[in-house]
C-alpha atoms as a PDB file:
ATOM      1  CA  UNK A   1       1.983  -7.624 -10.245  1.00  0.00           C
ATOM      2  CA  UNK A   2       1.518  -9.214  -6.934  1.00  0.00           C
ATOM      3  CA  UNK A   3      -0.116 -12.585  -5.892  1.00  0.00           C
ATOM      4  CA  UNK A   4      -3.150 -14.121  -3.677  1.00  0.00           C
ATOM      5  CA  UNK A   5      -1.169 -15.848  -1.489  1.00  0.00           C
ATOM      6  CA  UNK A   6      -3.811 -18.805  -0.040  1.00  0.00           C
ATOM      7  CA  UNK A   7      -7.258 -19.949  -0.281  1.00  0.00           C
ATOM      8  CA  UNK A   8      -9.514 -20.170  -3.519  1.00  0.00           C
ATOM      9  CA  UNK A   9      -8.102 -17.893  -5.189  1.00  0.00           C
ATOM     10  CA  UNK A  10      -3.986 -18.573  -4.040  1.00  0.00           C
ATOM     11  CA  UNK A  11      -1.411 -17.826  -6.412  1.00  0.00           C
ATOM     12  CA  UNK A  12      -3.188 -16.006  -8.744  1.00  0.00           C
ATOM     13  CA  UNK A  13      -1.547 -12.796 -10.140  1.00  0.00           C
ATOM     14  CA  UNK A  14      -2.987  -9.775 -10.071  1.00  0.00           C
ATOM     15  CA  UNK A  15      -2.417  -6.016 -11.156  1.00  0.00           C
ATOM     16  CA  UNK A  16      -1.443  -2.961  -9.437  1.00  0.00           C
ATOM     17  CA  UNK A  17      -2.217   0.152 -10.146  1.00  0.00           C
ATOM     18  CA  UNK A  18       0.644   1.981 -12.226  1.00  0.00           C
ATOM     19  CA  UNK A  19       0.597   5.266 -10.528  1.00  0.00           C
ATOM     20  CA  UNK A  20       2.977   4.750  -7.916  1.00  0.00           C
ATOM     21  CA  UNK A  21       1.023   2.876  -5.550  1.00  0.00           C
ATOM     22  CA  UNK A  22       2.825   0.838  -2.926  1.00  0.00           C
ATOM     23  CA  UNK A  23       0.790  -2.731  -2.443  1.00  0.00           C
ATOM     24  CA  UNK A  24       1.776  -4.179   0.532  1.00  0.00           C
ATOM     25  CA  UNK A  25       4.499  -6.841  -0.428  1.00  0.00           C
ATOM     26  CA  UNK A  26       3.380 -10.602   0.153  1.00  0.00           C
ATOM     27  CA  UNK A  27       6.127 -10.980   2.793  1.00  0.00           C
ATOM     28  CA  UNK A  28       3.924  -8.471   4.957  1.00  0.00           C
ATOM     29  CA  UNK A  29       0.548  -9.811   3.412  1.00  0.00           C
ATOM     30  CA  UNK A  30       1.720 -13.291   4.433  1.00  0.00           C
ATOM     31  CA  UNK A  31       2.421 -12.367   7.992  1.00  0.00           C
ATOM     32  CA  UNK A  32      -0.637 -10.297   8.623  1.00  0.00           C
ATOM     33  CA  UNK A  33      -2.811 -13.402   7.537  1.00  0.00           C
ATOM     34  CA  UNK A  34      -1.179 -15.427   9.681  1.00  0.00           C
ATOM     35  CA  UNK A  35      -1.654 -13.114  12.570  1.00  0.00           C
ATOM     36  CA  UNK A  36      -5.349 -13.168  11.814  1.00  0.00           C
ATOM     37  CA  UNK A  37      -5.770 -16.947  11.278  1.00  0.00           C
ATOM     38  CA  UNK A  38      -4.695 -16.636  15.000  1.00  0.00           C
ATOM     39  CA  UNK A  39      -7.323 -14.339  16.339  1.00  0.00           C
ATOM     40  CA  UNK A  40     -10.498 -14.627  13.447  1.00  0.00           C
ATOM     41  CA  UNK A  41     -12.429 -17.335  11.536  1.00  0.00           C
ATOM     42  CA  UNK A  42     -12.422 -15.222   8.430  1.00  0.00           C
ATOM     43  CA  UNK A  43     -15.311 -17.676   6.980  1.00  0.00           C
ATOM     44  CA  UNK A  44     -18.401 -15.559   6.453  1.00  0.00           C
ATOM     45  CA  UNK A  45     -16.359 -12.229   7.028  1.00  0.00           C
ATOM     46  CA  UNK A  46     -17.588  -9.211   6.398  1.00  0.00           C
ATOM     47  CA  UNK A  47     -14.187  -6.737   5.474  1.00  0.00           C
ATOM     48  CA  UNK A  48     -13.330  -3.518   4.683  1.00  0.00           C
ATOM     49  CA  UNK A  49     -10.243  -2.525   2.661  1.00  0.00           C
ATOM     50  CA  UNK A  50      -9.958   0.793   2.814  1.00  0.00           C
ATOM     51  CA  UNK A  51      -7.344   2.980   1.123  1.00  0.00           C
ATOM     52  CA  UNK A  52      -7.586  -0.310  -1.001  1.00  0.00           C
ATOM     53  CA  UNK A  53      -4.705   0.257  -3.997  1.00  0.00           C
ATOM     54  CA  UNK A  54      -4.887  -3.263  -5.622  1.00  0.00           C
ATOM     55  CA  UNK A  55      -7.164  -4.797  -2.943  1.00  0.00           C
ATOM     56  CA  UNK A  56      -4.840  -7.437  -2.647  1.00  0.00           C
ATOM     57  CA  UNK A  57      -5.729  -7.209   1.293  1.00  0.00           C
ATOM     58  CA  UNK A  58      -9.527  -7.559   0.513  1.00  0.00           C
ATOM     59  CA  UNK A  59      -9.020  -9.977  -2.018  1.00  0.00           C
ATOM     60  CA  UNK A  60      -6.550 -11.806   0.091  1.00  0.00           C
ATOM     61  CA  UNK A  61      -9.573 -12.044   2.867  1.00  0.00           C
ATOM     62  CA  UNK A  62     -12.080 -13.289   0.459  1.00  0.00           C
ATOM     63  CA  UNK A  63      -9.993 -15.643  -0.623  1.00  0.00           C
ATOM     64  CA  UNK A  64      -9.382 -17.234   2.858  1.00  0.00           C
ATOM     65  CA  UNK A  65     -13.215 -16.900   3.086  1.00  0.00           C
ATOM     66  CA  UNK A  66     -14.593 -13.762   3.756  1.00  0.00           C
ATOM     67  CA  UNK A  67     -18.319 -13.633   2.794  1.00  0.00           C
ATOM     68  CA  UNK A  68     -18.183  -9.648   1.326  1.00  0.00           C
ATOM     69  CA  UNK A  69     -15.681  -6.883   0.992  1.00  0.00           C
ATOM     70  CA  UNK A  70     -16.113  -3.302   0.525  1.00  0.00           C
ATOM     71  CA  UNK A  71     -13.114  -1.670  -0.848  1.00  0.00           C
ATOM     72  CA  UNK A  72     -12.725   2.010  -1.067  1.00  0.00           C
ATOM     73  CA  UNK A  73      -9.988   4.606  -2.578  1.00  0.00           C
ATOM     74  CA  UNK A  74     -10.087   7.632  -4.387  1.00  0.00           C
ATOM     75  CA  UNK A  75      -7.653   6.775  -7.157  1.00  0.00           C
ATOM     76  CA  UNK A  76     -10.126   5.553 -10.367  1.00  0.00           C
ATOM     77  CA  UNK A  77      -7.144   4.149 -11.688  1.00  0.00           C
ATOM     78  CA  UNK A  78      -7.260   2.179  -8.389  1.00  0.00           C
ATOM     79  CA  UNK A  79     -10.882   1.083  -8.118  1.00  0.00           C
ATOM     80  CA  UNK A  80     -10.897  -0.059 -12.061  1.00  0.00           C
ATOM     81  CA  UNK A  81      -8.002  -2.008 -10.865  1.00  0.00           C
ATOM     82  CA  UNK A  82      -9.329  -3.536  -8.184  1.00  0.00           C
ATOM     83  CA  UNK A  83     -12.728  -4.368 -10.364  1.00  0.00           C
ATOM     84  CA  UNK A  84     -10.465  -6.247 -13.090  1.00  0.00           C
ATOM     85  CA  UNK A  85      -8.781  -7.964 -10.426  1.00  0.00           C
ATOM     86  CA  UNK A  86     -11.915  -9.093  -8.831  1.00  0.00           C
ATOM     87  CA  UNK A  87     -13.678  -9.905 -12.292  1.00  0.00           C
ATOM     88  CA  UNK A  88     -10.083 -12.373 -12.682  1.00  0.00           C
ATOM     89  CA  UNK A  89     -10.836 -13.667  -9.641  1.00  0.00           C
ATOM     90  CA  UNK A  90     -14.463 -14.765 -10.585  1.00  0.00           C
ATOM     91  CA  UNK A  91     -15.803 -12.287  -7.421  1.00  0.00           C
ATOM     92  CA  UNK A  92     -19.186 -11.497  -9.000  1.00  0.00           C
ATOM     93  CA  UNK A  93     -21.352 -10.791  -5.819  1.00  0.00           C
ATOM     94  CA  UNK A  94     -20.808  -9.316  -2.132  1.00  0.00           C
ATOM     95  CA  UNK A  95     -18.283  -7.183  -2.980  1.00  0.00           C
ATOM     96  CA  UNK A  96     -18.281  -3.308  -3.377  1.00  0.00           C
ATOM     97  CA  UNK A  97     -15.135  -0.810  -5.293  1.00  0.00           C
ATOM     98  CA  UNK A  98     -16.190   2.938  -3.939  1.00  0.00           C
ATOM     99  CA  UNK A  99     -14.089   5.420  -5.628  1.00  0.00           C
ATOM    100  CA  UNK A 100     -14.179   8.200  -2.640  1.00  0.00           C
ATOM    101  CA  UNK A 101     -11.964   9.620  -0.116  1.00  0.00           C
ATOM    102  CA  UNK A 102     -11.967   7.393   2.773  1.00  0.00           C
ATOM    103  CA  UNK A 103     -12.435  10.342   4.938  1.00  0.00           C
ATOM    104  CA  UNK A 104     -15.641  10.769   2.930  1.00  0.00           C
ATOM    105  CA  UNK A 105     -17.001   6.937   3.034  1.00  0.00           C
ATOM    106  CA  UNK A 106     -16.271   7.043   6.817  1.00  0.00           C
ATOM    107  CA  UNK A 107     -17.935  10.124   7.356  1.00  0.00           C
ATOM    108  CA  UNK A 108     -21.571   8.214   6.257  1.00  0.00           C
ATOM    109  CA  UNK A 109     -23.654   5.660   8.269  1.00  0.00           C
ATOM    110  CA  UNK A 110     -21.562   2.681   9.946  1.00  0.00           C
ATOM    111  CA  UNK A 111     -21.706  -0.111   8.549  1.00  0.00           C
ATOM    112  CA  UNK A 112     -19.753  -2.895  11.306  1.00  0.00           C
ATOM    113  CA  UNK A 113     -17.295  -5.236   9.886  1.00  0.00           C
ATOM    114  CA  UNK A 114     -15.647  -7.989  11.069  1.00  0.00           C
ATOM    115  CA  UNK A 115     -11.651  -6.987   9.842  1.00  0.00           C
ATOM    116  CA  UNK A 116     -10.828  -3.672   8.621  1.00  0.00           C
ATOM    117  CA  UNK A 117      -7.490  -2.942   6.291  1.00  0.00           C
ATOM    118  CA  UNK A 118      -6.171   0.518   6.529  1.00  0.00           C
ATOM    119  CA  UNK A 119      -3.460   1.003   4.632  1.00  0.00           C
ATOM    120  CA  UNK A 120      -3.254   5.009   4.023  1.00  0.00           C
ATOM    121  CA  UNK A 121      -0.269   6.762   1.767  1.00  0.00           C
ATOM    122  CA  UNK A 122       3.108   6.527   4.015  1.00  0.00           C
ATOM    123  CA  UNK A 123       2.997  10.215   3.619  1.00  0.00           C
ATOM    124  CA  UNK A 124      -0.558  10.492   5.093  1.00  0.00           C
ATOM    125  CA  UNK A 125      -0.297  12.959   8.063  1.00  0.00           C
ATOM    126  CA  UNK A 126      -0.355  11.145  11.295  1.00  0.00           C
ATOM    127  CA  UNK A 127      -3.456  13.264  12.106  1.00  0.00           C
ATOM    128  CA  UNK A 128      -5.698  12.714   9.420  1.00  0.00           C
ATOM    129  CA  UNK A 129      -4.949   8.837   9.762  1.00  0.00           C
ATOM    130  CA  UNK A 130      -5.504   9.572  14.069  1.00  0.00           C
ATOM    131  CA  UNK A 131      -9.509  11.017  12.897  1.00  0.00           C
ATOM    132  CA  UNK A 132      -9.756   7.963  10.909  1.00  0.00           C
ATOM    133  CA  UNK A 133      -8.873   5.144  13.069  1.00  0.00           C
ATOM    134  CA  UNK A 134     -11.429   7.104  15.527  1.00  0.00           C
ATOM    135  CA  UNK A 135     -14.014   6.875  13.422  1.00  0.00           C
ATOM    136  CA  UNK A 136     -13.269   2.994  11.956  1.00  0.00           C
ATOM    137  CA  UNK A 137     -13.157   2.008  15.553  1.00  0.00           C
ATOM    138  CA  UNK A 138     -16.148   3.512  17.148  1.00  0.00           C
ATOM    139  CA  UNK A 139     -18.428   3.187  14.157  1.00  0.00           C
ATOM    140  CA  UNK A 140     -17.168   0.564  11.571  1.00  0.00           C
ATOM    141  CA  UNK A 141     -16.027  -2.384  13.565  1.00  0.00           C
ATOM    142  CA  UNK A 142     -17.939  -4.849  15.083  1.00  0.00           C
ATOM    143  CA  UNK A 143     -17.810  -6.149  18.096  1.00  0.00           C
ATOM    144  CA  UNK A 144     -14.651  -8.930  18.400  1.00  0.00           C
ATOM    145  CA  UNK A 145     -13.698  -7.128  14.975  1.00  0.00           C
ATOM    146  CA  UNK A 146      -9.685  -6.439  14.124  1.00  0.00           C
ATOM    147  CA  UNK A 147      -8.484  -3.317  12.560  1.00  0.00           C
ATOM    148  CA  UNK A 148      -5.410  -3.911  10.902  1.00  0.00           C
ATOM    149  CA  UNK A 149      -3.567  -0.553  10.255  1.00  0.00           C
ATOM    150  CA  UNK A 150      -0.254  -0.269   8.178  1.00  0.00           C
ATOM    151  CA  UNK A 151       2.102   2.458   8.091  1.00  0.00           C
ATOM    152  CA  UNK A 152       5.712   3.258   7.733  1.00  0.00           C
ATOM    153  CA  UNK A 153       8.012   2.492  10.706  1.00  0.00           C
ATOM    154  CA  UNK A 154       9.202   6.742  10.321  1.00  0.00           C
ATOM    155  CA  UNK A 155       5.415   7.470  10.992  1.00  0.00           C
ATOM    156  CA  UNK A 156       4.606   8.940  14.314  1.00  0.00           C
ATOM    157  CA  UNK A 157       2.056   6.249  16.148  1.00  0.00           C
ATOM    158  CA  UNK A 158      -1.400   6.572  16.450  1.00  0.00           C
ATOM    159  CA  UNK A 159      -3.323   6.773  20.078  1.00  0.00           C
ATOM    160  CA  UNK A 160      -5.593   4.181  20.050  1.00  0.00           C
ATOM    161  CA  UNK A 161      -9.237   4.956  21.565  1.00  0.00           C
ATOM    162  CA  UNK A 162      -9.994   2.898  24.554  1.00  0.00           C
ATOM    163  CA  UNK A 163     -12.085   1.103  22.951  1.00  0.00           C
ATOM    164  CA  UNK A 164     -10.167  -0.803  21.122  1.00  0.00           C
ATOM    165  CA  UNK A 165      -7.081  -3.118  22.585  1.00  0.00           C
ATOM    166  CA  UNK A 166      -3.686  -3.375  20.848  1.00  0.00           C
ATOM    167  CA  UNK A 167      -3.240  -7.485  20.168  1.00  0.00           C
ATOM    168  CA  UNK A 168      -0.224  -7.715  17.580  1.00  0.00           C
ATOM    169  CA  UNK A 169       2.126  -4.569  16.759  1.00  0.00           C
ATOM    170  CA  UNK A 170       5.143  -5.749  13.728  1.00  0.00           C
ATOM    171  CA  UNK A 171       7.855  -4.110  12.186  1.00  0.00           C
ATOM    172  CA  UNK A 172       8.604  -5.729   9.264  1.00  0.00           C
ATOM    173  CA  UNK A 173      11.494  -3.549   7.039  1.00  0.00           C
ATOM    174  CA  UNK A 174      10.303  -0.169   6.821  1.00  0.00           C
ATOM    175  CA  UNK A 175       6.703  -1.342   7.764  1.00  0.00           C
ATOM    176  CA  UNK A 176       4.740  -1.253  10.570  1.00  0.00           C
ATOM    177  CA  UNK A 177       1.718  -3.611  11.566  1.00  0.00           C
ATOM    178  CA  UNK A 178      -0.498  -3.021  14.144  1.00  0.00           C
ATOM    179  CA  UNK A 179      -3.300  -4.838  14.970  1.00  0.00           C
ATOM    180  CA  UNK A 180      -6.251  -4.111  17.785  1.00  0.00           C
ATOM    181  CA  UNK A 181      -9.788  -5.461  18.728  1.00  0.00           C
ATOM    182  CA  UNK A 182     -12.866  -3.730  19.925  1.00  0.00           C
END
C-alpha cells in the first residue's frame, strides 16, 4: 500500500499491484510535487501517467487538482488496480486506465498534456525509454507542459530533444528525477 499524499484525496491508502511493481515511494512522490507546485498550477490539468503501476502519480495530480488523467500500462493486473484505486477515490469522470504498451499509446494521435509521468521499468533499455521521451515531447506535451521522467540513478541518461529544457534533475537514493519543459 502507498498513500495520496495532499489535496482531496490526501492520506488515503491505496493498492499496488502485487506483481513486483516498484511505486515510486512517497519520499520521491513528495518531492516531485513540490518541484511542480514550483513551476505549474496543476488546477484544471490535463496529465498523463504513463507506465502508470498504481497511478499513485496520476492520482497524486488529480488530487492536487488536475482536471483529467489518462493513465496507461500494459500490466491488467496494473490497470484493474489503478481502476479500484480510482473508484476508492470517488474519480468517476475525466479519467482514462489504457491497458497497452506505452510504446503503442504513443505511437497514435497526440493528444497535449499539461504534466506527463514517465516512470518506465528500471530495467527498461535506455533506448527504448530515449524513442519515448522523443515522442512524449514533440507530440504529447503542451506548450509550458513538464515531463517528469524517473529512472534509476545506474541508468544511462537520456538526450533530451531541443525542444524541451532541463528545469529540475534529483537524485534521491537509487532514484533519479528529472524534470524539463517544452
Amino acid at each position: 500500500m502507498t498513500r495520496i499524499i495532499a489535496g482531496r484525496f490526501g492520506g488515503r491508502r491505496i493498492a499496488v499491484p502485487d506483481d513486483g511493481t516498484r511505486p515510486t515511494s512517497d519520499r520521491v512522490r513528495e518531492a516531485v510535487f513540490n518541484m511542480l507546485d514550483a513551476r505549474i498550477d496543476l488546477d484544471g490539468a490535463a496529465v498523463a501517467d504513463l507506465y502508470a503501476g498504481s497511478g499513485a502519480l496520476g492520482i497524486e495530480a488529480l488530487s492536487r487538482g488536475a482536471a483529467s488523467a489518462v493513465f496507461v500500462d500494459s500490466r491488467r493486473k496494473a490497470t484493474a488496480v489503478i481502476a479500484t484505486n480510482l473508484k476508492a477515490c470517488g474519480v468517476s469522470s475525466g479519467t482514462r486506465v489504457l491497458t497497452q504498451e506505452v510504446g503503442t499509446y504513443l505511437s497514435g494521435a497526440g493528444a497535449p498534456f499539461d504534466v506527463i509521468f514517465m516512470d518506465p521499468p528500471y530495467d527498461l533499455g535506455t533506448d527504448a525509454v530515449q524513442d519515448e521521451v522523443r515522442a512524449v515531447a514533440d507530440r504529447f506535451l503542451a506548450e509550458d507542459g513538464l515531463l517528469i521522467l524517473e529512472r534509476s540513478t545506474r541508468s544511462a541518461r537520456v538526450e533530451w530533444p531541443g525542444s524541451v529544457d532541463v528545469v529540475a534533475d534529483k537524485s534521491y537514493g537509487d532514484t533519479r528525477v528529472e524534470i524539463v519543459r517544452r
